[in-house]
N, C-alpha and C. Protein backbone atom coordinates (compact mmCIF):
# COMPACT_ATOMS: atom_id res chain seq x y z
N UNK A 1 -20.20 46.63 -138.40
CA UNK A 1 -19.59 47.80 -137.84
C UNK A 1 -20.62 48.69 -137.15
N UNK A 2 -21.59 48.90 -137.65
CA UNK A 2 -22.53 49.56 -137.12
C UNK A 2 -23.21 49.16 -135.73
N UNK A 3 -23.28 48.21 -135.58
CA UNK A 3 -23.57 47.22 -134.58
C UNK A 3 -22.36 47.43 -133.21
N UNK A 4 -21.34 47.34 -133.52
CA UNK A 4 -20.23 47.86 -132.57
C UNK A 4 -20.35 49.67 -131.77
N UNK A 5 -20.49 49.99 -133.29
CA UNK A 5 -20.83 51.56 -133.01
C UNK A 5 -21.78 51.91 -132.07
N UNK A 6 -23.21 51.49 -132.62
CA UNK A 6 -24.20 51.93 -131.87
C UNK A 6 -23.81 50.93 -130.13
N UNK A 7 -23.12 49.76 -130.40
CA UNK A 7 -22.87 49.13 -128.66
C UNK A 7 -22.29 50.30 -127.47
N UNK A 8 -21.22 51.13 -128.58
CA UNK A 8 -20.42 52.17 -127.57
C UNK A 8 -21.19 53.52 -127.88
N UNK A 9 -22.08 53.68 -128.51
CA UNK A 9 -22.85 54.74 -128.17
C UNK A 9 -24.18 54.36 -127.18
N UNK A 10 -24.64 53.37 -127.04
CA UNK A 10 -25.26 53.21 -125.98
C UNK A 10 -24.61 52.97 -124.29
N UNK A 11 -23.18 52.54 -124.12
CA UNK A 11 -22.72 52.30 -123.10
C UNK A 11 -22.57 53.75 -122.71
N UNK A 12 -21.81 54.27 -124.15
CA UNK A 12 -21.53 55.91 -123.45
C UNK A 12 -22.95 56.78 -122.77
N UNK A 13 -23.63 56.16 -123.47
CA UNK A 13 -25.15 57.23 -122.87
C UNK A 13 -25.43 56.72 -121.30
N UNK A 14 -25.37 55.47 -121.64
CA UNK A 14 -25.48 54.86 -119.99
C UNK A 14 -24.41 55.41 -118.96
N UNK A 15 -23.00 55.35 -119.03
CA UNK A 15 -22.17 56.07 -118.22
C UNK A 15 -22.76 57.14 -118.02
N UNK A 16 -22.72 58.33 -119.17
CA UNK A 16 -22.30 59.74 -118.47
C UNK A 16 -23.74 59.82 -118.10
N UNK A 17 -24.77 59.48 -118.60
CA UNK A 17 -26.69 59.68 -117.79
C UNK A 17 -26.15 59.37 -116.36
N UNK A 18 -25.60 58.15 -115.88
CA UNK A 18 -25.71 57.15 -114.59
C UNK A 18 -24.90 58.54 -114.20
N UNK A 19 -23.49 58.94 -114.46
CA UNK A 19 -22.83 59.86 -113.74
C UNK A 19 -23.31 61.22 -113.11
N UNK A 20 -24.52 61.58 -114.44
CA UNK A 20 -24.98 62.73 -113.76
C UNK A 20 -26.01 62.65 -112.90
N UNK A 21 -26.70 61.50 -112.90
CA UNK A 21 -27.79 61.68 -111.72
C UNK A 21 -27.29 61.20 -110.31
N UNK A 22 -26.02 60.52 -110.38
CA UNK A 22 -25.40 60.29 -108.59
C UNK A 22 -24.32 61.65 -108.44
N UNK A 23 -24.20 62.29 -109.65
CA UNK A 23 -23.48 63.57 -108.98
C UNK A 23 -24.78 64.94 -108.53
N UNK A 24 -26.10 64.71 -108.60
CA UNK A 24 -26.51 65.49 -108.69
C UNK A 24 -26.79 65.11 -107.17
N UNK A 25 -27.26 63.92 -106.73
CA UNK A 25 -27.88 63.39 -105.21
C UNK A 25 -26.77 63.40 -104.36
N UNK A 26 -26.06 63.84 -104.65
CA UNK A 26 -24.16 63.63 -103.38
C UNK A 26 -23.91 65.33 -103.15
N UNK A 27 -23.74 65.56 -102.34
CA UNK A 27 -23.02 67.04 -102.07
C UNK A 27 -21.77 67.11 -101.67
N UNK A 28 -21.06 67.66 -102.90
CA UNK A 28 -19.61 67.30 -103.30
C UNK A 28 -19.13 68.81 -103.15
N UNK A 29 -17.70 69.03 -102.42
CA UNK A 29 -17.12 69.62 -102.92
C UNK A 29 -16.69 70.58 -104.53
N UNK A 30 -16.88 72.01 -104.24
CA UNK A 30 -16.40 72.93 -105.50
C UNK A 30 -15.06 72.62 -106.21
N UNK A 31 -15.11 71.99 -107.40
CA UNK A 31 -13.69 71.93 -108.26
C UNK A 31 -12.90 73.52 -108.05
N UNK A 32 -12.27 72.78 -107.33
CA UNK A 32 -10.97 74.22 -106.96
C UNK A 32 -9.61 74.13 -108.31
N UNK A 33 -10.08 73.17 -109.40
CA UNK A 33 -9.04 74.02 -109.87
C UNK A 33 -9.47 74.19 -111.29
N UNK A 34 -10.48 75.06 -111.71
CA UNK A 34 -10.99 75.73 -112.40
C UNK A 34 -10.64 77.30 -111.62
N UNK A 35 -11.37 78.68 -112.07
CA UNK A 35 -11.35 79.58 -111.82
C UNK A 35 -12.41 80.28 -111.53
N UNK A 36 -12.72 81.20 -110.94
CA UNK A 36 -14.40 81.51 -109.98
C UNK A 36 -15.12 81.81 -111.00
N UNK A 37 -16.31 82.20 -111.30
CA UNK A 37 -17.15 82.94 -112.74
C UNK A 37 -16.61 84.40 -112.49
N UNK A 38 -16.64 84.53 -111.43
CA UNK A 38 -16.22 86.14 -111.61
C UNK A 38 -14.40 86.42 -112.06
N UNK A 39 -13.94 85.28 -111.48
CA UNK A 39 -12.37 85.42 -111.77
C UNK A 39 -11.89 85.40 -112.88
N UNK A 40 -10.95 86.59 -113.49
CA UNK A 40 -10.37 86.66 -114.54
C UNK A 40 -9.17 86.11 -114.21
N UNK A 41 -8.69 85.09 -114.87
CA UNK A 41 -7.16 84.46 -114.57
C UNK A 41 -6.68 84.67 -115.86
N UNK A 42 -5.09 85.08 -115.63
CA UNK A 42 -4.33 85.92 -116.82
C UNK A 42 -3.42 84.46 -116.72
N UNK A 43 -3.07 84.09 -115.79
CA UNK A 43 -2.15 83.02 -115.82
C UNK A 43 -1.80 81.79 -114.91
N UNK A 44 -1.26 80.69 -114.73
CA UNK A 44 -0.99 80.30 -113.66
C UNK A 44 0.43 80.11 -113.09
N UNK A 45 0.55 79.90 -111.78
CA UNK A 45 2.30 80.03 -111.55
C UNK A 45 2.56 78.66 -110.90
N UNK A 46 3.60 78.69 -110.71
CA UNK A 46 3.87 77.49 -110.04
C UNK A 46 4.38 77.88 -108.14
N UNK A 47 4.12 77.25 -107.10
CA UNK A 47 4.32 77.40 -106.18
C UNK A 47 6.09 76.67 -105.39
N UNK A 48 6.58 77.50 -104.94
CA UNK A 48 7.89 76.93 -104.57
C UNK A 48 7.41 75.94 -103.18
N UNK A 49 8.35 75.33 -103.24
CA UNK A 49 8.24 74.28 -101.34
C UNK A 49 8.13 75.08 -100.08
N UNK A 50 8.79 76.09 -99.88
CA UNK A 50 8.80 77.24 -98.87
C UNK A 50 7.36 77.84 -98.50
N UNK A 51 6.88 78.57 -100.06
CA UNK A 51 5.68 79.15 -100.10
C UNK A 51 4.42 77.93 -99.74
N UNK A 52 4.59 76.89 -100.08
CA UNK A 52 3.61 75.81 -100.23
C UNK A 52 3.51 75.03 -98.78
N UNK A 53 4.54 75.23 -97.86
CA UNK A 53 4.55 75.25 -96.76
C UNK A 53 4.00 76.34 -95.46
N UNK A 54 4.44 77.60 -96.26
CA UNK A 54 3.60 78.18 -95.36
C UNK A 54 2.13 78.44 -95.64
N UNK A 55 1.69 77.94 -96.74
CA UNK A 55 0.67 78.01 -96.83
C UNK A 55 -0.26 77.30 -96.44
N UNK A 56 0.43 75.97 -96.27
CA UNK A 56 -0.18 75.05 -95.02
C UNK A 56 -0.23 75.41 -93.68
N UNK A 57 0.76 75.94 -93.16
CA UNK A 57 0.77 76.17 -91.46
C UNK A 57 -0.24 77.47 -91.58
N UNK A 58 -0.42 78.55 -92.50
CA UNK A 58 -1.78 79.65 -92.29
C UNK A 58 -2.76 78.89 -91.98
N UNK A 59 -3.09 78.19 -93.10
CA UNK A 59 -4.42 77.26 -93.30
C UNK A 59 -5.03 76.34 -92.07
N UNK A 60 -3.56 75.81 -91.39
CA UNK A 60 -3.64 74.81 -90.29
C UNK A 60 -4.45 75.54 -89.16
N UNK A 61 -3.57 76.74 -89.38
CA UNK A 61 -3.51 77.56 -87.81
C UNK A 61 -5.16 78.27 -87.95
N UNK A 62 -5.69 78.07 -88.88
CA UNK A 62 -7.26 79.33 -89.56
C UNK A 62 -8.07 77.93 -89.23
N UNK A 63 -7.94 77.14 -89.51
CA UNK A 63 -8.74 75.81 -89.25
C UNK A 63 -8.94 75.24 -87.94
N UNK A 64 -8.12 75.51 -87.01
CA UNK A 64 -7.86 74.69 -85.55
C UNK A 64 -8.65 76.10 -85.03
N UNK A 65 -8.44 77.14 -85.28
CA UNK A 65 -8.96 78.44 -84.70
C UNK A 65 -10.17 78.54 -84.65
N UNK A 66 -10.96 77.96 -86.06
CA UNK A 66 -12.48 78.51 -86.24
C UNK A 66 -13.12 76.89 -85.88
N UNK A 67 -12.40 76.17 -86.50
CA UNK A 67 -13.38 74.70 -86.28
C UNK A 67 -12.85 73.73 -85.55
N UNK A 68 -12.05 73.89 -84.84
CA UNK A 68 -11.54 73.08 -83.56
C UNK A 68 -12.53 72.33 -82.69
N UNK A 69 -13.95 73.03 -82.27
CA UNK A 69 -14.75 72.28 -81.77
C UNK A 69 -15.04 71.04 -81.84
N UNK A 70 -15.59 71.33 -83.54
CA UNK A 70 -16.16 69.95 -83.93
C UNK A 70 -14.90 68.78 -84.09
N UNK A 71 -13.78 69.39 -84.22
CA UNK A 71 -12.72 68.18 -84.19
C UNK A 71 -12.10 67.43 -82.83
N UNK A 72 -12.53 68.45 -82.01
CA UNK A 72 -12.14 67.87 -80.69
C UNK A 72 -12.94 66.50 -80.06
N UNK A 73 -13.82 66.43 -80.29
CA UNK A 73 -15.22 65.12 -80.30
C UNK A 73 -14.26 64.24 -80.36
N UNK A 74 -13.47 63.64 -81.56
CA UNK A 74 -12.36 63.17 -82.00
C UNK A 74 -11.13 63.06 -82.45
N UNK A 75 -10.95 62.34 -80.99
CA UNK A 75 -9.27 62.61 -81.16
C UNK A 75 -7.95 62.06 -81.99
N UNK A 76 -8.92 60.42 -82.54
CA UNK A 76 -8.51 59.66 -83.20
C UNK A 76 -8.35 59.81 -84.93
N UNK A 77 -8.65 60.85 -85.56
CA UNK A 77 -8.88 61.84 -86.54
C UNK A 77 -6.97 62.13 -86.92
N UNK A 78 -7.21 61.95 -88.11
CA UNK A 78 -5.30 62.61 -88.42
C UNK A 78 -5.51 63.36 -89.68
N UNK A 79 -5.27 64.61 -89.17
CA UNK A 79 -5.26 65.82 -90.48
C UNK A 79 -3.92 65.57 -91.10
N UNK A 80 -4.80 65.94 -92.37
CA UNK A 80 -4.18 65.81 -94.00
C UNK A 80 -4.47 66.78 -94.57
N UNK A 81 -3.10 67.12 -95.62
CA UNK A 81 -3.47 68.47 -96.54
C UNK A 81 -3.56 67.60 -97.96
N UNK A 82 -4.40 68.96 -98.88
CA UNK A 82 -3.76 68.55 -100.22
C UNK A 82 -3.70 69.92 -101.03
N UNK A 83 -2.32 69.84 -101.75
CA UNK A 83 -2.53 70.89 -101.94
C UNK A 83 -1.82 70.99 -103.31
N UNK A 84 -2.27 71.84 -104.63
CA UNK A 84 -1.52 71.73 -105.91
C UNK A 84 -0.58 72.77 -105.69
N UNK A 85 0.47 72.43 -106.85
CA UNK A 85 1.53 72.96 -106.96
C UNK A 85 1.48 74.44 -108.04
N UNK A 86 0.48 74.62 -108.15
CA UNK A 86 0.18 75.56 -108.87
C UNK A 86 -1.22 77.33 -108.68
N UNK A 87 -0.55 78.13 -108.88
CA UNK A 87 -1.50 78.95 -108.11
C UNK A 87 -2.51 79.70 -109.83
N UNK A 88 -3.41 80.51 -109.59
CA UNK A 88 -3.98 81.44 -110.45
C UNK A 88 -3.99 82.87 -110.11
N UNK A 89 -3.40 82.84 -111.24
CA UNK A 89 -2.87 84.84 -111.27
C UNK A 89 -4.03 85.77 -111.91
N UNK A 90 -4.22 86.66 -110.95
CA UNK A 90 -4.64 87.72 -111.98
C UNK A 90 -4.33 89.55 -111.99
N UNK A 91 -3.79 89.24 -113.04
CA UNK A 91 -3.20 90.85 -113.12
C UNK A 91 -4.05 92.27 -113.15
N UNK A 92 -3.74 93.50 -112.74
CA UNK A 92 -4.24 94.28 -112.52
C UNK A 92 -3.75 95.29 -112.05
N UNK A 93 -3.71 96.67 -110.82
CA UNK A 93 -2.95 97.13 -110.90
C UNK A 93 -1.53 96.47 -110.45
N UNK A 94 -1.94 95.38 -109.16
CA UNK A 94 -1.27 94.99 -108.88
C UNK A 94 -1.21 93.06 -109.06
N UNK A 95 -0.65 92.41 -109.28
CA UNK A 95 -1.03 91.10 -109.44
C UNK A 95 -1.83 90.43 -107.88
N UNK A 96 -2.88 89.20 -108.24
CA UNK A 96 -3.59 88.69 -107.16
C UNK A 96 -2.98 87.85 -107.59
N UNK A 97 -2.94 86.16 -106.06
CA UNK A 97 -2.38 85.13 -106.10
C UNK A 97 -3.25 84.24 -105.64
N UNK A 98 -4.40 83.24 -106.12
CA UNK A 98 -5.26 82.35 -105.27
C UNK A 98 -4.60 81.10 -105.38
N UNK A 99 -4.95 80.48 -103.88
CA UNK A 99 -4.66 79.03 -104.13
C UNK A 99 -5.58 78.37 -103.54
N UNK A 100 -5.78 77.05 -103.96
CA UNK A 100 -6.67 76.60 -102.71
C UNK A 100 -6.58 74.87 -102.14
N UNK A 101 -6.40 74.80 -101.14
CA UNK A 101 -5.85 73.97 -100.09
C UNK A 101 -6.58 72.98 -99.43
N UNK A 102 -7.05 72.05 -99.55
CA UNK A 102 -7.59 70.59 -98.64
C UNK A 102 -7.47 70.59 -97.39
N UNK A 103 -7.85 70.79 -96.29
CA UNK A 103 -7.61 70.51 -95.26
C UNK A 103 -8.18 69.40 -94.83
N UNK A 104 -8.26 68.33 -94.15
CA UNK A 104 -9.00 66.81 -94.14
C UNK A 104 -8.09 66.00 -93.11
N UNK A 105 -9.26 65.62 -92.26
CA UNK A 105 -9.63 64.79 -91.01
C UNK A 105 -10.08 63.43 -91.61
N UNK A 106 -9.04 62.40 -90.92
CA UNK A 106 -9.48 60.94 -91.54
C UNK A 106 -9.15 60.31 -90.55
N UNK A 107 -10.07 59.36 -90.69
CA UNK A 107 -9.96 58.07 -89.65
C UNK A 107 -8.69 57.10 -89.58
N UNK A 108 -8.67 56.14 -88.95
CA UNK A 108 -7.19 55.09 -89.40
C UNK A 108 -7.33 54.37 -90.84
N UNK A 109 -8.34 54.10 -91.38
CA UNK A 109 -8.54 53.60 -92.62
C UNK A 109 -8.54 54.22 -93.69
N UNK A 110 -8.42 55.59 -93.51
CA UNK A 110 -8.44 56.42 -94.71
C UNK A 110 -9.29 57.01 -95.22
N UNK A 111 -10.37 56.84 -94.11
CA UNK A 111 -11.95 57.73 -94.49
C UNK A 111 -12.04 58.78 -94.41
N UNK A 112 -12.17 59.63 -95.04
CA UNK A 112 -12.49 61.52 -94.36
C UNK A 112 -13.42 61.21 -94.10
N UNK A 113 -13.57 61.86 -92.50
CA UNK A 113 -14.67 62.76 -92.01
C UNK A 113 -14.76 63.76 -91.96
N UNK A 114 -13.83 64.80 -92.02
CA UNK A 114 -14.35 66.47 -92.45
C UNK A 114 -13.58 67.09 -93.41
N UNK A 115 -13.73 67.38 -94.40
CA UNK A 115 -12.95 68.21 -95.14
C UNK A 115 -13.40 69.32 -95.64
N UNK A 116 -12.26 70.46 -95.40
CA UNK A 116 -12.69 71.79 -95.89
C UNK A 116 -11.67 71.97 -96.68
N UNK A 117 -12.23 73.44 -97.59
CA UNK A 117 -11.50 73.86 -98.93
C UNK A 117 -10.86 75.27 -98.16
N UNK A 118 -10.56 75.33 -98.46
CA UNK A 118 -9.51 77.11 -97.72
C UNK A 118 -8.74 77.82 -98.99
N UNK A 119 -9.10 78.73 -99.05
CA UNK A 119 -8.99 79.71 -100.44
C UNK A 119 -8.19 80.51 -99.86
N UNK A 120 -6.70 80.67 -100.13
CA UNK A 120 -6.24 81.94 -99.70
C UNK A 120 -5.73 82.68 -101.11
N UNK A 121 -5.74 83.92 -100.23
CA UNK A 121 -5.34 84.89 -101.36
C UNK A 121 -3.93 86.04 -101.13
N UNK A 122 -3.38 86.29 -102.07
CA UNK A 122 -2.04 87.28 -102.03
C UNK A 122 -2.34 88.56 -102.41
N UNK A 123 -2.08 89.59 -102.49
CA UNK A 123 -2.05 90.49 -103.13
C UNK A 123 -0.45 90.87 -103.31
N UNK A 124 -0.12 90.86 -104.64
CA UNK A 124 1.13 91.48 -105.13
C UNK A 124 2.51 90.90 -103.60
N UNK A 125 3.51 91.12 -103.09
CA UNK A 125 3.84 90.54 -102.33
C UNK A 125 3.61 90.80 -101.16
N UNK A 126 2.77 91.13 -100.56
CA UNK A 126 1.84 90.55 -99.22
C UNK A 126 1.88 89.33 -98.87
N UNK A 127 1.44 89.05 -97.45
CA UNK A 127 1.41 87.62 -96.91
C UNK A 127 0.04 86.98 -97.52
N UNK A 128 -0.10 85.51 -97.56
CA UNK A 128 -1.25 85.17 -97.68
C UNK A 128 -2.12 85.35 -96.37
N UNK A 129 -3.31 85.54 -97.05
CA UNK A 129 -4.32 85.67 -96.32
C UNK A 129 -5.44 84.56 -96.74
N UNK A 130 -6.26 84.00 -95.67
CA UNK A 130 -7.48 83.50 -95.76
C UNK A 130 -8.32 83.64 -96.23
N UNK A 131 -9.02 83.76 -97.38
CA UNK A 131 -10.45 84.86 -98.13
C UNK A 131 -11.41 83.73 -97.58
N UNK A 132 -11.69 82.22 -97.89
CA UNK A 132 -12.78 81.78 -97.93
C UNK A 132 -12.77 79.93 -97.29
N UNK A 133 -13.50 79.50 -96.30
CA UNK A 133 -13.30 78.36 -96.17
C UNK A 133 -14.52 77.55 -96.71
N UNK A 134 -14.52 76.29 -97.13
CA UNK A 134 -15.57 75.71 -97.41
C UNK A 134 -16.36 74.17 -97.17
């Protein structure tokens, strides 16, 4: 038994070691669905189809506006969203609403070549707004 044991405590050391030194050499994208260090999140909500739609066409329209350049090079490129169904609340005087949104340029095979993160934010019922692209 011991012999088994120590087999999967050495594989496990080998995984997560191997994992952290190719996540450290890759420059990866911020896990957007955690919450900022500074962000206090009281809760999360769920997003309706309506809202989750227009929150794509803001995002679309903030993306073609600022970084259109570099996408124009290529025309053969087909934007893709991704986006969760769920937002983070935080209460206060008035409630805040963050979400945050995939925007992504891929080839015919399914490769991204550019992807940005787009953070928008609500205040209480206000329109969304753009806070941060990445």
């Amino acid at each position: 038994m011991d012999g088994l044991a120590g087999r999967w405590a050495r594989l496990r050391q080998r995984l997560f070691s191997a994992t952290l030194k190719s996540t450290e050499s890759t420059d990866e994208l911020p896990n957007t669905d955690i919450p900022h260090d500074e962000e206090i999140v009281q809760g999360i909500d769920r997003l309706e189809l309506v809202e989750q739609l227009k929150i794509i066409e803001i995002a679309s329209r903030y993306v073609e506006e600022h970084f259109s350049q570099k996408l124009r090079n290529d025309p053969l490129l087909d934007k893709g969203y991704a986006l969760k169904s769920q937002m983070f609340v935080t209460s206060g005087d008035e409630p805040v609403y963050r979400v945050n949104l995939e925007v992504f340029y891929q080839n015919s095979m399914g490769q991204r070549k550019y992807e940005y993160v787009v953070s928008l934010v609500r205040f209480g019922s206000d329109e969304w707004q753009v806070f941060q692209v990445k």
